[in-house]
Structure formats: C-alpha cells, structure tokens
Protein backbone atom coordinates (compact mmCIF):
# COMPACT_ATOMS: atom_id res chain seq x y z
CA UNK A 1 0.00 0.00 0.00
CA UNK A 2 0.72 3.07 -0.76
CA UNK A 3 1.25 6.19 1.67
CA UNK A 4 -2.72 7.00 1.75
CA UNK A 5 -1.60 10.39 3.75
CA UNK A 6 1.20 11.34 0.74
CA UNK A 7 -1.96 9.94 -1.73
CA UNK A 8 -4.58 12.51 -0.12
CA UNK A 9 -1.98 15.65 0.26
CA UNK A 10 -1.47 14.73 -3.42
CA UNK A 11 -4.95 14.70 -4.35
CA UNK A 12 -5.50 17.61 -2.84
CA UNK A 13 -2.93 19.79 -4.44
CA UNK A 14 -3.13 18.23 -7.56
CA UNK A 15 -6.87 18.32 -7.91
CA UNK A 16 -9.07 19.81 -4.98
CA UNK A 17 -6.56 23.04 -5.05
CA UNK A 18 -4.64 22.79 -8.62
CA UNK A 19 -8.10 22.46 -10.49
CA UNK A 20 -9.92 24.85 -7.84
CA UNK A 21 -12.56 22.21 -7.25
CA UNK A 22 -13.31 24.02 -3.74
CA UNK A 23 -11.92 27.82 -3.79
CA UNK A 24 -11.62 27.51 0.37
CA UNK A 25 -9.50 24.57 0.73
CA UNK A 26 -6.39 26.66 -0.54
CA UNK A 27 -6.84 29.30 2.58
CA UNK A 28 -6.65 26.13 4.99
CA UNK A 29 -4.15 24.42 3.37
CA UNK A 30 -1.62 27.11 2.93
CA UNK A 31 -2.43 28.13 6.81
CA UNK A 32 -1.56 24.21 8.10
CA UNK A 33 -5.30 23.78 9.63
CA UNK A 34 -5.94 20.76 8.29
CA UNK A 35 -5.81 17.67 10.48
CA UNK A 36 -4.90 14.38 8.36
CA UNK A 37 -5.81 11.43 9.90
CA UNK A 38 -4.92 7.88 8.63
CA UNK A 39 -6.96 5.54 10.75
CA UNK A 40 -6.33 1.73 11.19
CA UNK A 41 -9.63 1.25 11.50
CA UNK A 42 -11.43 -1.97 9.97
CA UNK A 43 -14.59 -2.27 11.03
CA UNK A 44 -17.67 0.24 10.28
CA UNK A 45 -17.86 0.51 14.23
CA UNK A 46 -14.47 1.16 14.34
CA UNK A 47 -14.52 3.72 12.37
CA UNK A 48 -17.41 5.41 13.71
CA UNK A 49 -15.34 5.64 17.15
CA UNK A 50 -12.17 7.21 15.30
CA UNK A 51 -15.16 9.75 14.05
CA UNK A 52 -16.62 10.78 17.45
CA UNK A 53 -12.79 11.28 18.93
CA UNK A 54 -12.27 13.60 16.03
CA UNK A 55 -15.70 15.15 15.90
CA UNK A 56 -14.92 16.22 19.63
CA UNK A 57 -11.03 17.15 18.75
CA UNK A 58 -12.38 19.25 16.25
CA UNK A 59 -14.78 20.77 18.35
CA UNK A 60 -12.32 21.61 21.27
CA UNK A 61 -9.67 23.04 19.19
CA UNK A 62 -9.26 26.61 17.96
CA UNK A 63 -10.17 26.74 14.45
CA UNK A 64 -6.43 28.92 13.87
CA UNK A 65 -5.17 25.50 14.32
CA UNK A 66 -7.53 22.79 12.61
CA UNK A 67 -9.87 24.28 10.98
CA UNK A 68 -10.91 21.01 9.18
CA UNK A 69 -9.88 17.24 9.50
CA UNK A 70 -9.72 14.68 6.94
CA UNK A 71 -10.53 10.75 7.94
CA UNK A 72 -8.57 8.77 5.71
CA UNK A 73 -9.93 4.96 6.45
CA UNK A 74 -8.26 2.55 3.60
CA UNK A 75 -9.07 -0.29 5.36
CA UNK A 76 -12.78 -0.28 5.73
CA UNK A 77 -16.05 0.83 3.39
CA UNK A 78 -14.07 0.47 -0.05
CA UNK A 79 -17.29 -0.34 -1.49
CA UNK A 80 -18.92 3.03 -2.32
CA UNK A 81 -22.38 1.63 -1.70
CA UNK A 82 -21.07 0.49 2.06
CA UNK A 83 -19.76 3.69 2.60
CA UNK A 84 -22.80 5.54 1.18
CA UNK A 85 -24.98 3.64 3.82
CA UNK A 86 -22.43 4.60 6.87
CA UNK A 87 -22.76 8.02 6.02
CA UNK A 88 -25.87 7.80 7.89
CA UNK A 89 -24.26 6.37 10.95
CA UNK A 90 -21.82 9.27 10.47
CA UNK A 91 -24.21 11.78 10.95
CA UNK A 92 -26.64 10.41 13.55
CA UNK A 93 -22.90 10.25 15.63
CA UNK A 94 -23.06 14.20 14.69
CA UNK A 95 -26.55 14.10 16.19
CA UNK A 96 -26.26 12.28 19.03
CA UNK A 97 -22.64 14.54 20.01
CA UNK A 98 -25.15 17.34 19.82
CA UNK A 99 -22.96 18.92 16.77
CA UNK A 100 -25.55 19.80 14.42
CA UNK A 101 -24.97 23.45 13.20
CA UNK A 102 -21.45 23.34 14.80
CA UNK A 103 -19.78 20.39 12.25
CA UNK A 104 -20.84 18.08 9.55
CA UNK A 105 -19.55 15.31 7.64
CA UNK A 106 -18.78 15.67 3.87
CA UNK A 107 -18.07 12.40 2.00
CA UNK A 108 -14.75 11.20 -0.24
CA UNK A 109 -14.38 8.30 -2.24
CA UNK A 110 -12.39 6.72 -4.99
CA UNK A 111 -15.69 5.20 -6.11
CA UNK A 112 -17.76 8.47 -5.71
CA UNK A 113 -21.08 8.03 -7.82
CA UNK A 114 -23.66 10.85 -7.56
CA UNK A 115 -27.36 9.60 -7.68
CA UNK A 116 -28.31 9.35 -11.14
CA UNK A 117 -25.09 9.51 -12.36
CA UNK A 118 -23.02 6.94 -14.66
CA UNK A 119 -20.17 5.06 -12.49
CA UNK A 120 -17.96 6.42 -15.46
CA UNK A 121 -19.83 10.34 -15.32
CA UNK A 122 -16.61 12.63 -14.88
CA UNK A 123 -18.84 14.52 -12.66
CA UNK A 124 -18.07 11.98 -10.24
CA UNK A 125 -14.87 13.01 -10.09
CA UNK A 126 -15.19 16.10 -7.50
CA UNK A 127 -15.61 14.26 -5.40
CA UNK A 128 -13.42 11.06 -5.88
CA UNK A 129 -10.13 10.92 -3.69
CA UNK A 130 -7.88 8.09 -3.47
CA UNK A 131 -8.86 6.96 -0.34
CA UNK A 132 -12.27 6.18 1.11
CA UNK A 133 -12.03 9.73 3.17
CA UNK A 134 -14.60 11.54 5.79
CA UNK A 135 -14.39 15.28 5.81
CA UNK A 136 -15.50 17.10 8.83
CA UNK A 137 -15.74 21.20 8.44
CA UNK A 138 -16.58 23.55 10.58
CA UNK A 139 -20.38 25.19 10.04
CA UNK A 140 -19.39 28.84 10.43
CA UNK A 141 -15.69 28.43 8.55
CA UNK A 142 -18.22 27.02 5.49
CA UNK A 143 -20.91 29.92 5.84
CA UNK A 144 -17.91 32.55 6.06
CA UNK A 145 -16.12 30.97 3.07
CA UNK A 146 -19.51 30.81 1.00
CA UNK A 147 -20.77 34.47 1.87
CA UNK A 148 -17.13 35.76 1.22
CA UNK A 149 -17.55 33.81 -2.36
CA UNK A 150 -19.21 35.92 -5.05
CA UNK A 151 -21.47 33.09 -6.74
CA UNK A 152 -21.66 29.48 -4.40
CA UNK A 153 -24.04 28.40 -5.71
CA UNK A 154 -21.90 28.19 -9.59
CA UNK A 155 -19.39 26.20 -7.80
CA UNK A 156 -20.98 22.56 -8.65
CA UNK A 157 -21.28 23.92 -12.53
CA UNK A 158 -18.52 25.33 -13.02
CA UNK A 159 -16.51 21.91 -11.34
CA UNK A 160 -18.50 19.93 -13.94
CA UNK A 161 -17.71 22.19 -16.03
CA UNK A 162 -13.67 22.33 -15.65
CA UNK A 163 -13.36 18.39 -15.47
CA UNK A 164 -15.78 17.93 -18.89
CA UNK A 165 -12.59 20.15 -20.31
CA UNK A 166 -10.37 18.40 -18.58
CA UNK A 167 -12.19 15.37 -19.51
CA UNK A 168 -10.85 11.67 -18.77
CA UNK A 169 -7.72 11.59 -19.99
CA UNK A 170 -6.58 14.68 -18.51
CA UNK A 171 -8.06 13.70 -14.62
CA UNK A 172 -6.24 10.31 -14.99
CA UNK A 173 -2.77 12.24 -15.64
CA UNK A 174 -3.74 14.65 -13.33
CA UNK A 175 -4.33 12.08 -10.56
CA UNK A 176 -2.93 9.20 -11.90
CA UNK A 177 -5.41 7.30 -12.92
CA UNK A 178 -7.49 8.39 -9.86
CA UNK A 179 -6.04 5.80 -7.47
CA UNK A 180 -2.73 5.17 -5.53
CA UNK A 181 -2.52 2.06 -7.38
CA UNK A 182 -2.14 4.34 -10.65
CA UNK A 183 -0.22 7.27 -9.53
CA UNK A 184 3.20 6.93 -10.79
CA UNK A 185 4.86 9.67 -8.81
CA UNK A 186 3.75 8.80 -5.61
C-alpha cells in the first residue's frame, strides 16, 4: 500500500486546489489547519469511534489551528455503496454529540457516484479521492467561506464544467489514474 496520507496531500494539491474544485481549501491548506488522519480502522464501528474522537477534537480546538480534518480509512467501506450507507451512521454520531450546526460530515471516495449519475460520469470526479475519506468542516468556517464567495451556488457547474474540459484523460494524468494504485509519482 501506498502512503494513503502522501496519496490525499497529493490529491489535494493536484486536484481539490490545482483544479480549484473548492476555492476555500487553498486558505486552509496554505495556513496548516488541516488535520490528516490515517486511521487503522477496519470495522464500520471502528470507524465510527475514530469519528466521534475527532468530531470532539475538532470541536475543542481553535479553528487557527484545525480548521478542518480529513478521515482517511483505507481499510474499511471500499465499497462506495457500504460507505454511502455509513454516512448515515456518520451523521446520527453528529446528532447524538449534539454537533448539528457546529460540524458536519462531507463524503470522499475513490468510487464516488452521484445519484443518477453513470459510475464512469466525470462529474463523479469532485468528489473522488484516493482513499475512502470523511471530511469534517466547521459550520461557520463554510458559511464565512460561502458568503465571502461571489457566486456558491456556480461552484458545482462550473466543477463539472472544468473536469468535462479536462475530460478523462486529462483527470487520470492529473491524478494518476485516480487511485494510488495508478499514480506513478507517488
């Protein structure tokens, strides 16, 4: 296996930052406030416990120094449809921490199929990392970023609309072929 931390970093320079798929992560990034987390986790429950200890580390630091974390689990919920279905458990655990309005999960995958969509739809791609990954943001670093952002709402088009150009060629040399498996320079 590859380095799934080195993989994500990657990912996320490469794409999430180099193709401006999300015009905030560059701010966080380039301030060192993201946590990266590489859990050994290999269970669904499991996993849901490394989620509540980071749900409440992210709640009890200052966002100045993590702002956001990323869950990188490579060892559990490869399937996208498994993962899809935790994703539930994910946020009743938001719930039942009595985080609603203060955090929330967004959801990575290298399988990442939007309903509706083909499996091979390069939509699919903004939100396809190399690792099965959890996101957890803050609620009022998201509301800043989006009222600070002229259009938010043209975000999701104009992603579509950048990786139709870049089409599927030019993701797969981009990324590597969109897993560590691929990725010659990692």
């Amino acid at each position: 296996m590859t380095d799934p931390i080195a993989d994500t970093r990657r990912w996320i320079e490469r794409a999430v930052i180099g193709l401006n798929l999300c015009p905030f992560a560059k701010t966080v990034v380039a301030k060192a406030q993201v946590r990266y987390v590489l859990s050994d986790a290999t269970t669904p429950e499991a996993l849901l416990e490394t989620l509540g200890e980071e749900l409440l580390r992210l709640r009890d630091t200052p966002a100045d120094e993590i702002d956001t974390t990323l869950i990188v689990h490579p060892r559990v919920l490869a399937d996208f449809l498994d993962y899809n279905d935790f994703l539930d458990d994910a946020d009743a655990l938001v719930e039942q921490l009595g985080l609603n309005g203060e955090l929330q999960v967004a959801s990575f995958h290298p399988q990442y199929q939007f309903a509706g969509s083909a499996p091979d739809d390069i939509a699919n791609a903004t939100n396809r990392s190399p690792w099965p990954t959890l996101h957890l943001l803050r609620e009022d670093s998201v509301a800043r970023a989006v009222a600070a952002f002229p259009d938010p709402d043209a975000i999701v088009e104009r992603n579509i609309a950048t990786l139709e150009k870049l089409g599927r060629a030019g993701w797969e040399q981009l990324t590597g072929g969109g897993t560590p498996e691929n990725d010659k320079d990692a």
